[in-house]
Protein backbone atom coordinates (compact mmCIF):
# COMPACT_ATOMS: atom_id res chain seq x y z
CA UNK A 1 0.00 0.00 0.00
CA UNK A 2 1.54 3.26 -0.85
CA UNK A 3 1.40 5.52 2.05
CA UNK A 4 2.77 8.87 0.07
CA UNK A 5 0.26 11.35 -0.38
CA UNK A 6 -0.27 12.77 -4.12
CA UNK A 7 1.79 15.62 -3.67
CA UNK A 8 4.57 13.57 -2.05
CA UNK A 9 4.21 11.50 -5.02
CA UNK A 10 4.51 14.19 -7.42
CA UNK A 11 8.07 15.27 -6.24
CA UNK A 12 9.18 12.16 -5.36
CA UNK A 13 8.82 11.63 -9.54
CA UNK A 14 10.28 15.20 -10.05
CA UNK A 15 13.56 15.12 -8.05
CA UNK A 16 14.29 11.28 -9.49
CA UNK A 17 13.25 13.25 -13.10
CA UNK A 18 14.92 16.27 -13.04
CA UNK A 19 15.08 18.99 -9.74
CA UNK A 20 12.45 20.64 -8.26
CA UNK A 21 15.17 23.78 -7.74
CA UNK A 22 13.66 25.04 -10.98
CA UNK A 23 17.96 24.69 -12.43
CA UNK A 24 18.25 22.80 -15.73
CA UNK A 25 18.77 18.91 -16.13
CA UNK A 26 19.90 17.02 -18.41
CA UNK A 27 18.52 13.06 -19.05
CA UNK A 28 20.34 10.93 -21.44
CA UNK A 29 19.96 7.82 -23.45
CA UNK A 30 21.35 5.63 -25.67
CA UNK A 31 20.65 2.30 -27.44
CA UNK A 32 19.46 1.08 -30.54
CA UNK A 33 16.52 0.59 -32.94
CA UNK A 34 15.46 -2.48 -34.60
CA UNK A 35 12.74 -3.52 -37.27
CA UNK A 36 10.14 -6.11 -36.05
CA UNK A 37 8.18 -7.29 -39.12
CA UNK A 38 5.85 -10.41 -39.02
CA UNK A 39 7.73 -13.45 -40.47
CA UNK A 40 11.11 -11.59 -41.57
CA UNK A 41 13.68 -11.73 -39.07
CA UNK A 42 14.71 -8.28 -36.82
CA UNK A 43 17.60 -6.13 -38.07
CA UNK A 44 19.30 -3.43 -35.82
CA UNK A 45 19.06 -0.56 -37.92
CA UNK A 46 20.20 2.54 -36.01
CA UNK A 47 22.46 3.44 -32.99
CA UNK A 48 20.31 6.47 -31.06
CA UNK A 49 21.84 8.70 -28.66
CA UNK A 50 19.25 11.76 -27.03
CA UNK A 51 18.51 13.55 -24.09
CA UNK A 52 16.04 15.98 -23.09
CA UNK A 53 16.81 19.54 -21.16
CA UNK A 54 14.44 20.27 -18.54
CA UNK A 55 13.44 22.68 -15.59
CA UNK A 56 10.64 22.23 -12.93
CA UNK A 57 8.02 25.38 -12.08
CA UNK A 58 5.79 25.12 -9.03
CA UNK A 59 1.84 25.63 -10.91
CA UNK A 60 -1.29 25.51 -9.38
CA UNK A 61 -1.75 22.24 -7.41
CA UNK A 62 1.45 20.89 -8.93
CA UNK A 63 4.53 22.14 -10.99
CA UNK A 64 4.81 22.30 -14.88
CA UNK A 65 8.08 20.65 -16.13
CA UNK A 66 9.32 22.71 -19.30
CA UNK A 67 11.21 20.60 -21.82
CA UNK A 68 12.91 20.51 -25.02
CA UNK A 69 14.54 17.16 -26.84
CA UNK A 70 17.33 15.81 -29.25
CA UNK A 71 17.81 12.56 -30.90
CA UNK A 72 20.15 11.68 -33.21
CA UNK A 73 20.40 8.44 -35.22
CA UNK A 74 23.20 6.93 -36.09
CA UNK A 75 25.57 4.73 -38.23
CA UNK A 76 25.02 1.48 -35.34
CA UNK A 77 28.85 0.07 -36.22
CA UNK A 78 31.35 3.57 -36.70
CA UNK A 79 28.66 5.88 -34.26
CA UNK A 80 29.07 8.54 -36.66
CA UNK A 81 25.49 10.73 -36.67
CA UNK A 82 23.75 10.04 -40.03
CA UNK A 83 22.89 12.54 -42.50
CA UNK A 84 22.27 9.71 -45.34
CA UNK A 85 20.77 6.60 -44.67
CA UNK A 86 20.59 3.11 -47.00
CA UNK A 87 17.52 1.69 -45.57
CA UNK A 88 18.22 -1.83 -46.26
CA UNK A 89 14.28 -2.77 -45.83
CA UNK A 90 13.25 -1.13 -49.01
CA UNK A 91 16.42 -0.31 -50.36
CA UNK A 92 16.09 3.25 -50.56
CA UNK A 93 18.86 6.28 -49.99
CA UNK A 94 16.98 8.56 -47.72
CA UNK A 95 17.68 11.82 -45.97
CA UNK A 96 17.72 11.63 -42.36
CA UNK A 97 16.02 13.63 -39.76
CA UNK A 98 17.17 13.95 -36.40
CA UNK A 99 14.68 14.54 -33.18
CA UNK A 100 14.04 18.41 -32.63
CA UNK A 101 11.05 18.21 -30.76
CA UNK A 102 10.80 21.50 -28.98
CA UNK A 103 8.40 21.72 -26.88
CA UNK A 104 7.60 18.69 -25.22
CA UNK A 105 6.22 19.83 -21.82
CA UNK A 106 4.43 18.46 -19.35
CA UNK A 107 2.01 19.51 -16.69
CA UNK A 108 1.16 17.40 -13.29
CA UNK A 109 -1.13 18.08 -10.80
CA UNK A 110 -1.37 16.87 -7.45
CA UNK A 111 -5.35 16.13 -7.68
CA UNK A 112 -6.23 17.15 -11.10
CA UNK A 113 -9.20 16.06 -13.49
CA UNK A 114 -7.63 12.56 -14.06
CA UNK A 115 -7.75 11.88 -10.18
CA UNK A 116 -5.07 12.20 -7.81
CA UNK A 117 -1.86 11.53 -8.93
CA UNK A 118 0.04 8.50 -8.84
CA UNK A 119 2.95 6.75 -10.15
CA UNK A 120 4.01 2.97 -9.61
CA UNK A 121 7.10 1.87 -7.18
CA UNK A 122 8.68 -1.20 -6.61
CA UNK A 123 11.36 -1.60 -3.63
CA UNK A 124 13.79 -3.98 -5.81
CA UNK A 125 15.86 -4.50 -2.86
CA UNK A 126 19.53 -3.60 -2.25
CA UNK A 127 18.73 -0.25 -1.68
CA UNK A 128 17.21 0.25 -5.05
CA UNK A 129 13.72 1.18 -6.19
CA UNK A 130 12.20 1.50 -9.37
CA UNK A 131 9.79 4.12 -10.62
CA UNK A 132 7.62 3.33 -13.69
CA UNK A 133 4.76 3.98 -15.84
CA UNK A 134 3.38 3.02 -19.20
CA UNK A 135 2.59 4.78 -22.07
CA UNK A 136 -0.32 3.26 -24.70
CA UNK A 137 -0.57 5.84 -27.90
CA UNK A 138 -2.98 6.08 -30.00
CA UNK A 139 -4.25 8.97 -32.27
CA UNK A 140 -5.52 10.44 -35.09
CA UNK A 141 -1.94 9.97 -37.39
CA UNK A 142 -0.83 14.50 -38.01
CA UNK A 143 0.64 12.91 -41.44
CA UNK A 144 -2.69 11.35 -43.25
CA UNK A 145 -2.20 8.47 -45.23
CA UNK A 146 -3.86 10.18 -48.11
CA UNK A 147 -1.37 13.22 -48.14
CA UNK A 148 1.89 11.35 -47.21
CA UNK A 149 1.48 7.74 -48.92
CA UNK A 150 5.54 7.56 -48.43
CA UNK A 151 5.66 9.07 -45.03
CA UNK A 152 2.66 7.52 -43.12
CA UNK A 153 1.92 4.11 -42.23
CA UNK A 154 -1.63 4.61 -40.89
CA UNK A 155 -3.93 7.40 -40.47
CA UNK A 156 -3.70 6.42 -36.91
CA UNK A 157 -0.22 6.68 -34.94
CA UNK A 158 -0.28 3.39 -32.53
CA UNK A 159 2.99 2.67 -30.28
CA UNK A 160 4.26 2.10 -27.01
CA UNK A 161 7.02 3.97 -24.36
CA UNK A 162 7.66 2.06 -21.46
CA UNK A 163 9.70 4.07 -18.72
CA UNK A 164 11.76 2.55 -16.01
CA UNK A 165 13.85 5.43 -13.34
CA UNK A 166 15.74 3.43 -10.46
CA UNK A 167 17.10 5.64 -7.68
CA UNK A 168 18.29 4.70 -4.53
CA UNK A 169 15.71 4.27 -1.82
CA UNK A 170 16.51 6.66 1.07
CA UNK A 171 17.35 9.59 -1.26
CA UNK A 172 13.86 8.83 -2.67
CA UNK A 173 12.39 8.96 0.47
CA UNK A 174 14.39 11.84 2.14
CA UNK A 175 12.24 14.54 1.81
CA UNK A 176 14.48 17.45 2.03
CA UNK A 177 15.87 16.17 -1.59
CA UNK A 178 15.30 18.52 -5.01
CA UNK A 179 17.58 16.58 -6.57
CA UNK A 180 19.06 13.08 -6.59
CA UNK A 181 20.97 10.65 -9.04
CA UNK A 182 18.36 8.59 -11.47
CA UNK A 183 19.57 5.81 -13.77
CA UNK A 184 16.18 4.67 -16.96
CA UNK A 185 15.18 2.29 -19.31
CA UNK A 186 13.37 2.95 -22.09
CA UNK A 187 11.39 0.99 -24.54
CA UNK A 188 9.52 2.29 -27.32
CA UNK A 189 7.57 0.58 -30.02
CA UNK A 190 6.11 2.35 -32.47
CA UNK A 191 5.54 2.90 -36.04
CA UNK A 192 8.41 3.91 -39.29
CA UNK A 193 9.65 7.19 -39.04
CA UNK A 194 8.11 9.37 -41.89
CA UNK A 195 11.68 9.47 -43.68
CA UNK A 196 12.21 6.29 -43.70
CA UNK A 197 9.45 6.19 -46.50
CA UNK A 198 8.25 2.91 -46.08
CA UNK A 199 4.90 3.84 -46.81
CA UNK A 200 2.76 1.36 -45.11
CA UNK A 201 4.45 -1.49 -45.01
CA UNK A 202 3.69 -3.90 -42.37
CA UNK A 203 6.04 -3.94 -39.62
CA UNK A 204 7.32 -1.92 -36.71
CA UNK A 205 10.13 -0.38 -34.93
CA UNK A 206 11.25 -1.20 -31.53
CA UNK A 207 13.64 0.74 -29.38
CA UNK A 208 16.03 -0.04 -26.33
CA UNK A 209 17.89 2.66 -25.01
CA UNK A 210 19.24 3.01 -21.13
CA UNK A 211 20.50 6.36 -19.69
CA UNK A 212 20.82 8.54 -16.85
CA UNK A 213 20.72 11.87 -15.49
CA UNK A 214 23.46 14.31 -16.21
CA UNK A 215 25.29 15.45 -13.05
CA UNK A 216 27.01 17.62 -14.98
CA UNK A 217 24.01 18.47 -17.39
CA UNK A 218 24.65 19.52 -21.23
CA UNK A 219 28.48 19.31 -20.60
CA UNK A 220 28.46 15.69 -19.25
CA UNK A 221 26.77 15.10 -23.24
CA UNK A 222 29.86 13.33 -25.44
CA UNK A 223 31.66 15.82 -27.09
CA UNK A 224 29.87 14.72 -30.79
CA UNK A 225 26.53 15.79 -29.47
CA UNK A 226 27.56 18.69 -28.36
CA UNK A 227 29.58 20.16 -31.33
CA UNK A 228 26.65 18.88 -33.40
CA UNK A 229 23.82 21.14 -31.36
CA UNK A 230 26.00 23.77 -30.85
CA UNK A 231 26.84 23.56 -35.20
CA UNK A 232 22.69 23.06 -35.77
CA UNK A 233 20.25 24.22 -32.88
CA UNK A 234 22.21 25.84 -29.82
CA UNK A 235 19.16 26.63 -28.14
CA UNK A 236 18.83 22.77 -27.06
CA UNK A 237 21.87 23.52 -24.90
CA UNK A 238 19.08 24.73 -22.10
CA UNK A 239 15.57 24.03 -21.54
CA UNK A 240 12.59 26.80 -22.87
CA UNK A 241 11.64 29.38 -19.97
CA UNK A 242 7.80 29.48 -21.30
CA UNK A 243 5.40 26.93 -20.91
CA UNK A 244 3.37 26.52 -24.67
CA UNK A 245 1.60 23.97 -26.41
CA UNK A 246 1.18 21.42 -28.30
CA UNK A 247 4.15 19.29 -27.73
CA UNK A 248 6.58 18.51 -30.85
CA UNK A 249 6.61 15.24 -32.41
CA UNK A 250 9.12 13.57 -34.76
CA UNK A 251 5.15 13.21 -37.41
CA UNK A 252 5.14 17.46 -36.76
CA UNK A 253 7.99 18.08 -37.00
CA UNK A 254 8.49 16.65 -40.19
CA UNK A 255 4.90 17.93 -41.50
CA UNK A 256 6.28 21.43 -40.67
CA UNK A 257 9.32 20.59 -43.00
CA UNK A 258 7.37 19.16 -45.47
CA UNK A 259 3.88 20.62 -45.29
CA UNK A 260 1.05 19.29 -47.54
CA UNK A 261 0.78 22.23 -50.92
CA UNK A 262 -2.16 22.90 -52.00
């Protein structure tokens, strides 16, 4: 039986997430993604290294956490960030385009219209416990099947993120904390990116990244992903200071680069 109140739950989440001093942090990841398509074996396709940039406001009956995010695929064997890709599933030379999803914000309330809030623990032992929660997507597709026949799969967008945060126990529970280590695993299956232009051919993608939080934030970042933000978006060095919606997508953001004429 969880015996934290809503509120306690709430920053227990945010300090483990990023710090509820309102300074910047910095959550990496890294792994790889893979096709799954029904009776073809799985290839590994992509090495993916991102992070996300992110401060904590106090708001209402709860804070608002103000985000911006990077992801950048690439070559799985040299590591070398992509701007070319051979995807071997169609054979096609495509262009690649990173993650620039700015905003991608979220707002939590203590006891909002959804209910109280609450997010899953389980003591592992050792120490250790694990924070999670599951994410089920589905929605009304931003790149219609009708307009991008080479970019959309379905005119519904159907996938998966699974997040795991382990921290250690007694930091969790200290309340005086804003801000303590936090290791993640993250699982994501979803559909083909739009420039991967597999139109809709049956299959999926699944990702498997692990990461951590940044104790020393943008500059604990390998020094590739840094030269290439600071070379190509510098303002993903630091999160946004205004809250605005809706959130950017990898579907909008590449609508916005290749909007529909006519």
């Amino acid at each position: 039986m969880n015996s934290f109140s809503p509120q306690e739950q709430l920053k227990r989440f945010l300090k483990a997430r990023a710090n509820l001093d309102g300074t910047d942090s910095v959550f990496w990841w890294k792994g790889y993604v893979y096709s799954y398509i029904p009776g073809q074996p799985s290839q590994r396709l992509l090495l993916i290294e991102g992070y996300n940039v992110a401060h904590v406001e106090p708001y209402e009956d709860g804070y608002r956490m103000i985000t911006r995010e990077v992801t950048f695929y690439s070559d799985p064997t040299s590591g070398n960030i992509l701007e070319r890709w051979h995807n071997p599933l169609n054979g096609r030379e495509v262009q690649v385009i990173q993650v620039w999803n700015d905003p991608v914000n979220q707002q939590f309330m203590a006891n909002g219209p959804r209910g109280p809030f609450t997010l899953p623990a389980e003591d592992l032992g050792n120490g250790t416990t694990c924070l999670y929660f599951d994410v089920l997507l589905a929605y009304p597709s931003p790149l219609p099947r009708s307009q991008y026949p080479l970019h959309s799969q379905s005119d519904l967008y159907q996938g998966a993120e699974l997040f795991q945060f382990f921290v250690n126990t007694d930091q969790l529970n200290d309340p005086d904390a804003t801000d303590i280590p936090c290791s993640t695993s993250w699982t994501r299956f979803g559909q083909w990116l739009p420039w991967m232009e597999m139109g809709d051919h049956p299959g999926n993608l699944i990702y498997q990244c692990r990461g951590a939080k940044l104790a020393a934030g943008f500059a604990g970042l390998s020094q590739q992903m840094q030269d290439y933000v600071m070379a190509h978006q510098p303002k993903y060095a630091e999160s946004p200071r205004e809250f605005v919606t809706p959130n950017e997508t990898s579907w909008t953001y590449f609508k916005k680069l290749y909007p529909v004429q006519g």
